[in-house]
C-alpha atoms as a PDB file:
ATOM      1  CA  UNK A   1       0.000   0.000   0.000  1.00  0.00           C
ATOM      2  CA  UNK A   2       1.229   3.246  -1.033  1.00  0.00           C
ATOM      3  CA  UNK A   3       0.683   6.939   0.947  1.00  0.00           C
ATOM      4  CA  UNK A   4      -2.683   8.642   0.095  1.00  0.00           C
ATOM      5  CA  UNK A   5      -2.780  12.609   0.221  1.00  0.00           C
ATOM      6  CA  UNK A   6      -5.532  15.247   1.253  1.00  0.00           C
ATOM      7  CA  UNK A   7      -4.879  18.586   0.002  1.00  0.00           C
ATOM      8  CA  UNK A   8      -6.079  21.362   2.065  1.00  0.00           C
ATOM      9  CA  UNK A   9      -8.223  23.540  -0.005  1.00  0.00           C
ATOM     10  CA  UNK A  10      -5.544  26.505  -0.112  1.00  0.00           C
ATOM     11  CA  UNK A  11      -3.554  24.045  -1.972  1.00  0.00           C
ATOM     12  CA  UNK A  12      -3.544  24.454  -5.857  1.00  0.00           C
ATOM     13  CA  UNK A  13      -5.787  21.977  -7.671  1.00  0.00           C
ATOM     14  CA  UNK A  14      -2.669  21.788 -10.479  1.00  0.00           C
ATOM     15  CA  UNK A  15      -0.964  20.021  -7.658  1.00  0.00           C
ATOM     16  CA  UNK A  16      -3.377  17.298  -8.099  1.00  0.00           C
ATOM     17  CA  UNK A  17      -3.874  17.312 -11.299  1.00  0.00           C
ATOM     18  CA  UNK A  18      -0.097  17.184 -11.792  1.00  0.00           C
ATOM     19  CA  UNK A  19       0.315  14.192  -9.784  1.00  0.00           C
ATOM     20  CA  UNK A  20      -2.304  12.078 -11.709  1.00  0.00           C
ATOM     21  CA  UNK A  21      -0.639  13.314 -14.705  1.00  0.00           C
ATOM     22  CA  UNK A  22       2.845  11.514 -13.150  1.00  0.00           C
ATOM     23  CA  UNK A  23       1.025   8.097 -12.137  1.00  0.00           C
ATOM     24  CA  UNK A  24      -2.729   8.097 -12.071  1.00  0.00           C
ATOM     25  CA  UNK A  25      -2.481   5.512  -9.217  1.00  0.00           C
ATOM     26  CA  UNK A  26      -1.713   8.338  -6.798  1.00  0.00           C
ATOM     27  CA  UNK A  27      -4.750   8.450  -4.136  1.00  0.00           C
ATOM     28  CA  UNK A  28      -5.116  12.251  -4.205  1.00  0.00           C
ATOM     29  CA  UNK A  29      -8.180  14.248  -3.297  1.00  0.00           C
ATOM     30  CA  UNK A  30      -8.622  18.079  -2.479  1.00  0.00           C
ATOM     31  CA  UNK A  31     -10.898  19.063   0.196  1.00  0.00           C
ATOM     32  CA  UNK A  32     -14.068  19.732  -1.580  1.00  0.00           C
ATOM     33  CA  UNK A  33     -13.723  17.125  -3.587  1.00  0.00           C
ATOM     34  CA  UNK A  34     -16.625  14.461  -3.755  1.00  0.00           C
ATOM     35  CA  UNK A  35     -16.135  12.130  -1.134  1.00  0.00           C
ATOM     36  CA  UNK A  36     -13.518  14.474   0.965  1.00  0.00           C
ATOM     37  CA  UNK A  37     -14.401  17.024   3.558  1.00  0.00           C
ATOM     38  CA  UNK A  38     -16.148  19.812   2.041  1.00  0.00           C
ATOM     39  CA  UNK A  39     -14.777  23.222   1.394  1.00  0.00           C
ATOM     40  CA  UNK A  40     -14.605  25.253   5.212  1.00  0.00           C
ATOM     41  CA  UNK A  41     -14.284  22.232   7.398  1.00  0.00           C
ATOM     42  CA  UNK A  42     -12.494  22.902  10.683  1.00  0.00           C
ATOM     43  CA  UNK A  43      -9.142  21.355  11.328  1.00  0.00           C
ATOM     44  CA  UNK A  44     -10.471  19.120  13.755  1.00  0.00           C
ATOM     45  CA  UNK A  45     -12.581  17.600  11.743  1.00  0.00           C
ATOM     46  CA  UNK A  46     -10.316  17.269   8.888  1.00  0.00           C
ATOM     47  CA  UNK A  47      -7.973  15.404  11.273  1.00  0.00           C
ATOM     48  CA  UNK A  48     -10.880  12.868  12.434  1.00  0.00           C
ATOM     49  CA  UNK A  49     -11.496  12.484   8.295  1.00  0.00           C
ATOM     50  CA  UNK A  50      -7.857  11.507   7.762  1.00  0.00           C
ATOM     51  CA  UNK A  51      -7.897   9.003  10.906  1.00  0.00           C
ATOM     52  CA  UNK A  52     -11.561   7.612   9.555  1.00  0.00           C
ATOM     53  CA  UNK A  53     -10.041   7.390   5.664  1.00  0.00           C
ATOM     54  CA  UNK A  54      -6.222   7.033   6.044  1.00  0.00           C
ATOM     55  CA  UNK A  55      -5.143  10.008   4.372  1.00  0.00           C
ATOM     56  CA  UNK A  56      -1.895  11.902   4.660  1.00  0.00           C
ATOM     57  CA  UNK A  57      -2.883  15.947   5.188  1.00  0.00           C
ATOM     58  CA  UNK A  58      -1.094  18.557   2.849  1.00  0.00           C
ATOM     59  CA  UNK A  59      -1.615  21.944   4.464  1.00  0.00           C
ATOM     60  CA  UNK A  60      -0.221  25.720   3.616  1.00  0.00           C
ATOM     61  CA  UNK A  61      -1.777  25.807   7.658  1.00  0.00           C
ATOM     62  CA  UNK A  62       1.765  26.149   9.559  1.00  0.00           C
ATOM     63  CA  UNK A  63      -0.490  28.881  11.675  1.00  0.00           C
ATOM     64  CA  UNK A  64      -3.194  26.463  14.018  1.00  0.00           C
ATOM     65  CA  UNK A  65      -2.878  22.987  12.511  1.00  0.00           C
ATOM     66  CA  UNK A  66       0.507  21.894  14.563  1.00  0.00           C
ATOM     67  CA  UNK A  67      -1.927  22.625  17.796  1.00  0.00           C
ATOM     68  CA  UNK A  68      -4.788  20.685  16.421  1.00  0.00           C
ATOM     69  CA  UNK A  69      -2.932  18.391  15.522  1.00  0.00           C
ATOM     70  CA  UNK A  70      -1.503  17.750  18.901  1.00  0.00           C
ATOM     71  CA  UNK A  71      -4.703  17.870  20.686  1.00  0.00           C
ATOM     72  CA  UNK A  72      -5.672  15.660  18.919  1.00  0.00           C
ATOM     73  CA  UNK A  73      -3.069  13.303  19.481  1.00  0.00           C
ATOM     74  CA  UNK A  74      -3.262  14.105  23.295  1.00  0.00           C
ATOM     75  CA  UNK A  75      -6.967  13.046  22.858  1.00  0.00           C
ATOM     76  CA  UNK A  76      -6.234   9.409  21.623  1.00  0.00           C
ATOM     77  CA  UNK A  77      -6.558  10.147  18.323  1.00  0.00           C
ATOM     78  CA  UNK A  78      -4.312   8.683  15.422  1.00  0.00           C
ATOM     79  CA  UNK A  79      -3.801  10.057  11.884  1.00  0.00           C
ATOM     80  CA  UNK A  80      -1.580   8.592   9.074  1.00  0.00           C
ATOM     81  CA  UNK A  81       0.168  12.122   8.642  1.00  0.00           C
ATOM     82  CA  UNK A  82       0.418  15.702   8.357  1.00  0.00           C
ATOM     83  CA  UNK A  83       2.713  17.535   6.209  1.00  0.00           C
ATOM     84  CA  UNK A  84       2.920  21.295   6.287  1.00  0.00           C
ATOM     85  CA  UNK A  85       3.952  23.027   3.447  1.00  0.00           C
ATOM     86  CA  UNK A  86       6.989  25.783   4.001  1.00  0.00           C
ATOM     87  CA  UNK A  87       6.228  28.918   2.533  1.00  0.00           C
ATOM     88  CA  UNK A  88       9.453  28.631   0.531  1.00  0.00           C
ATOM     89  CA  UNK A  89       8.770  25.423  -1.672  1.00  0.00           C
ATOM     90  CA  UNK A  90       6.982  26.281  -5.002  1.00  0.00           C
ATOM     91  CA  UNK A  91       4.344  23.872  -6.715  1.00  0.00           C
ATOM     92  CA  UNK A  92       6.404  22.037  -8.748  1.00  0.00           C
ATOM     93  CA  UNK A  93       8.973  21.126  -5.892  1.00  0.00           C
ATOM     94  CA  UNK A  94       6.006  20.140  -3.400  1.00  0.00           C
ATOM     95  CA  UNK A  95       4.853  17.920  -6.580  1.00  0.00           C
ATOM     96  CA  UNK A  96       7.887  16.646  -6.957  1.00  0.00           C
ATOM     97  CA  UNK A  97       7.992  15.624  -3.040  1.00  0.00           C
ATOM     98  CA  UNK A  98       4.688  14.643  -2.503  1.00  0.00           C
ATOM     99  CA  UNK A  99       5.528  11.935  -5.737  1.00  0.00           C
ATOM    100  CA  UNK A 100       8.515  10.549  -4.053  1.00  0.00           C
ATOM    101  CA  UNK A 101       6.878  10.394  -1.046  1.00  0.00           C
ATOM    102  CA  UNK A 102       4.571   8.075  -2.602  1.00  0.00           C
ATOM    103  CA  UNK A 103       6.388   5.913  -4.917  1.00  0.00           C
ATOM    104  CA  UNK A 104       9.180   5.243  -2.273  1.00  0.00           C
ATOM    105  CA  UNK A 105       7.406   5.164   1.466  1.00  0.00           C
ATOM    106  CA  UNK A 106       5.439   3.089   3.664  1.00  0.00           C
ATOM    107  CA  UNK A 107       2.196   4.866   4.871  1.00  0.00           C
ATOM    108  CA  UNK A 108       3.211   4.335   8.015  1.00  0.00           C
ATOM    109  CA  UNK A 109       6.600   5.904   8.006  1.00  0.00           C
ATOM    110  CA  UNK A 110       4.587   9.046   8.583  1.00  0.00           C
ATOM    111  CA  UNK A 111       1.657   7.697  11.039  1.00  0.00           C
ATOM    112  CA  UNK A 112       1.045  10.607  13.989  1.00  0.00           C
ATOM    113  CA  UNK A 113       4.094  12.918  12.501  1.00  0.00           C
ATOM    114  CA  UNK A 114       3.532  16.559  11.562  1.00  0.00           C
ATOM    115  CA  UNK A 115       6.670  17.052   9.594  1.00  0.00           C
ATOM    116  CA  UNK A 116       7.449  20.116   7.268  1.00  0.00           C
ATOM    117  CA  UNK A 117       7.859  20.211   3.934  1.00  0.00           C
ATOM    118  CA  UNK A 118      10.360  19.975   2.354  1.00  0.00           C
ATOM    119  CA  UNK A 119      12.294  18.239   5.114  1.00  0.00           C
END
């Protein structure tokens, strides 16, 4: 099993598009998407939607998520990732990240991690 991505709706939807052009295989949705949390869900939420569907979070949100994310940890919760994107890396990098991540990782490399990208 390969790593599955949410993009946070801030993200560009090229990004997606970009990596289904490089292997549509890739399990990437955008929130908003059908069957992903809709557009204006709270980061809360989003993290109980990653835990429920197994889903690694891309986020521009370096602001709040990291303390979400750690309550929610501190509340028993799990979630297969979070990766928060620097404001330095442009598209095509974080494309070409978030591919290698996925062609050459186990999911679970990255289970309850916030980690920033690029490392």
């Amino acid at each position: 099993m390969r790593p599955r991505f949410l993009l946070d709706e801030n993200v560009d939807r090229a990004v997606q598009r970009q990596l289904h052009r490089l292997s549509p295989e890739i399990g990437v949705m955008l929130v908003g998407d059908e069957d992903a949390p809709t557009r204006g869900t709270l980061d809360p939420d989003i993290l109980m939607w990653i835990e429920h569907n197994d889903y690694i979070l891309v986020t521009k949100n370096r602001r709040t998520m990291p303390k979400h994310f750690s309550e929610h940890l501190a509340a028993g919760g799990h979630v297969p990732g979070v990766f928060c994107i620097r404001k330095s890396l442009t598209m095509a990098e974080l494309i070409n990240v978030l591919y290698l991540i996925w062609y050459a990782s186990d999911p679970e490399e990255y289970r309850d991690r916030l980690m920033f990208i690029p490392l």
